[in-house]
Protein backbone atom coordinates (compact mmCIF):
# COMPACT_ATOMS: atom_id res chain seq x y z
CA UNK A 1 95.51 5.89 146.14
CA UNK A 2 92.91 6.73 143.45
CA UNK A 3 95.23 8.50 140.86
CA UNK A 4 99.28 8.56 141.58
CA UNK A 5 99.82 11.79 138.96
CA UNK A 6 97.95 13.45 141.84
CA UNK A 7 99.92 12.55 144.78
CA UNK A 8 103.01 13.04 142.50
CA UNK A 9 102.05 16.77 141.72
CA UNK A 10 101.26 17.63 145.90
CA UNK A 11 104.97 16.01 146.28
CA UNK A 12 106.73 17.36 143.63
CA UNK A 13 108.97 19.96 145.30
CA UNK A 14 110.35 17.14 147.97
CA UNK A 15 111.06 14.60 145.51
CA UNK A 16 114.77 13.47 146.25
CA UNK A 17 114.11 10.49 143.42
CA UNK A 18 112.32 8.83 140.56
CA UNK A 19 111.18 5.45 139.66
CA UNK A 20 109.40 5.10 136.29
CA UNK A 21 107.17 2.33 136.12
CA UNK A 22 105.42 0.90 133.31
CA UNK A 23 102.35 -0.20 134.59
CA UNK A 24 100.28 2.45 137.48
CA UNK A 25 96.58 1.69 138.98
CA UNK A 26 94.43 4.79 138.93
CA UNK A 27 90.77 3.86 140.91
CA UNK A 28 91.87 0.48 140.94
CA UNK A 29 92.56 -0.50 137.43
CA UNK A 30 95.76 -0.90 136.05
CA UNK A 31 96.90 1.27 133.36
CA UNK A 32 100.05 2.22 131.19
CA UNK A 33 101.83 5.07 132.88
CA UNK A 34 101.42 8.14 131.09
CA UNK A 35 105.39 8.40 130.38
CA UNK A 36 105.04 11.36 128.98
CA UNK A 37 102.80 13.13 131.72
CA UNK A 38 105.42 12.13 134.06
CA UNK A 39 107.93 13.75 132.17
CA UNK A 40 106.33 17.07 132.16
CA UNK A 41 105.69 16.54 135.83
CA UNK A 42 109.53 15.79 136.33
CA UNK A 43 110.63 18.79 134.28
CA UNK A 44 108.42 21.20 136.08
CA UNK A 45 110.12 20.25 139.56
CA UNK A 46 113.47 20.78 140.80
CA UNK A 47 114.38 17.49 140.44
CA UNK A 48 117.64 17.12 138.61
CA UNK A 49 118.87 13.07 138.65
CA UNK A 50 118.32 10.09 137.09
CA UNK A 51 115.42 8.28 136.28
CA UNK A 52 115.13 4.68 136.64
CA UNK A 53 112.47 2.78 134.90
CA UNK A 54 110.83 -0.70 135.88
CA UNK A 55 108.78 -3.49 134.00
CA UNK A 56 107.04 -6.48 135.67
CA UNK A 57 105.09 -8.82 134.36
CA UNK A 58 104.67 -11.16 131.79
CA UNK A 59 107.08 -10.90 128.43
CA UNK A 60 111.14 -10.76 127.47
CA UNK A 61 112.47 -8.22 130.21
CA UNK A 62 114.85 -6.78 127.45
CA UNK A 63 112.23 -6.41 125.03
CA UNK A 64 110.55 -4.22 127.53
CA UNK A 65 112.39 -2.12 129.15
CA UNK A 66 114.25 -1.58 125.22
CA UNK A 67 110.25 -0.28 124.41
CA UNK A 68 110.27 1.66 127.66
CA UNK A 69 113.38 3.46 127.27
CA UNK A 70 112.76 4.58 123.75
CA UNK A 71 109.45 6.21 125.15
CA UNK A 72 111.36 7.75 128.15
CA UNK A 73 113.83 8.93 125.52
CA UNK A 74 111.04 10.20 123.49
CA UNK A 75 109.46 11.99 125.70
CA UNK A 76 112.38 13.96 127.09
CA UNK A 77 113.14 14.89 123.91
């Protein structure tokens, strides 16, 4: 997959659920997800449930997904 936001947009209509990740690889190189992207993506659909997020990787797995959720938050306004 060269760049997920693209596959999400051609599946958008189908989706029956979300699962937020923190890091995505677009051509190969692993990025931040654009929370915020996704967030327009997700309100845009007719998706209408939860949204679970996900951290790997290295640091305190509180102290992430704490940062994470406050951006999720954010962006959902």
């Amino acid at each position: 997959m060269l760049n997920p936001y693209e596959e999400i947009s051609t599946s958008l209509n189908y989706t029956v659920n979300w699962q937020i990740k923190e890091k995505i690889f677009i051509n190969g190189a692993e990025t931040d997800t654009d929370i915020e992207k996704i967030v327009g993506m997700i309100k845009a659909s007719p998706y209408h449930g939860y949204l679970p997020i996900e951290t790997l990787g290295q640091g305190d797995p509180k102290t992430k997904i704490m940062a994470m959720l406050a951006k999720l938050q954010n962006a959902i306004g």
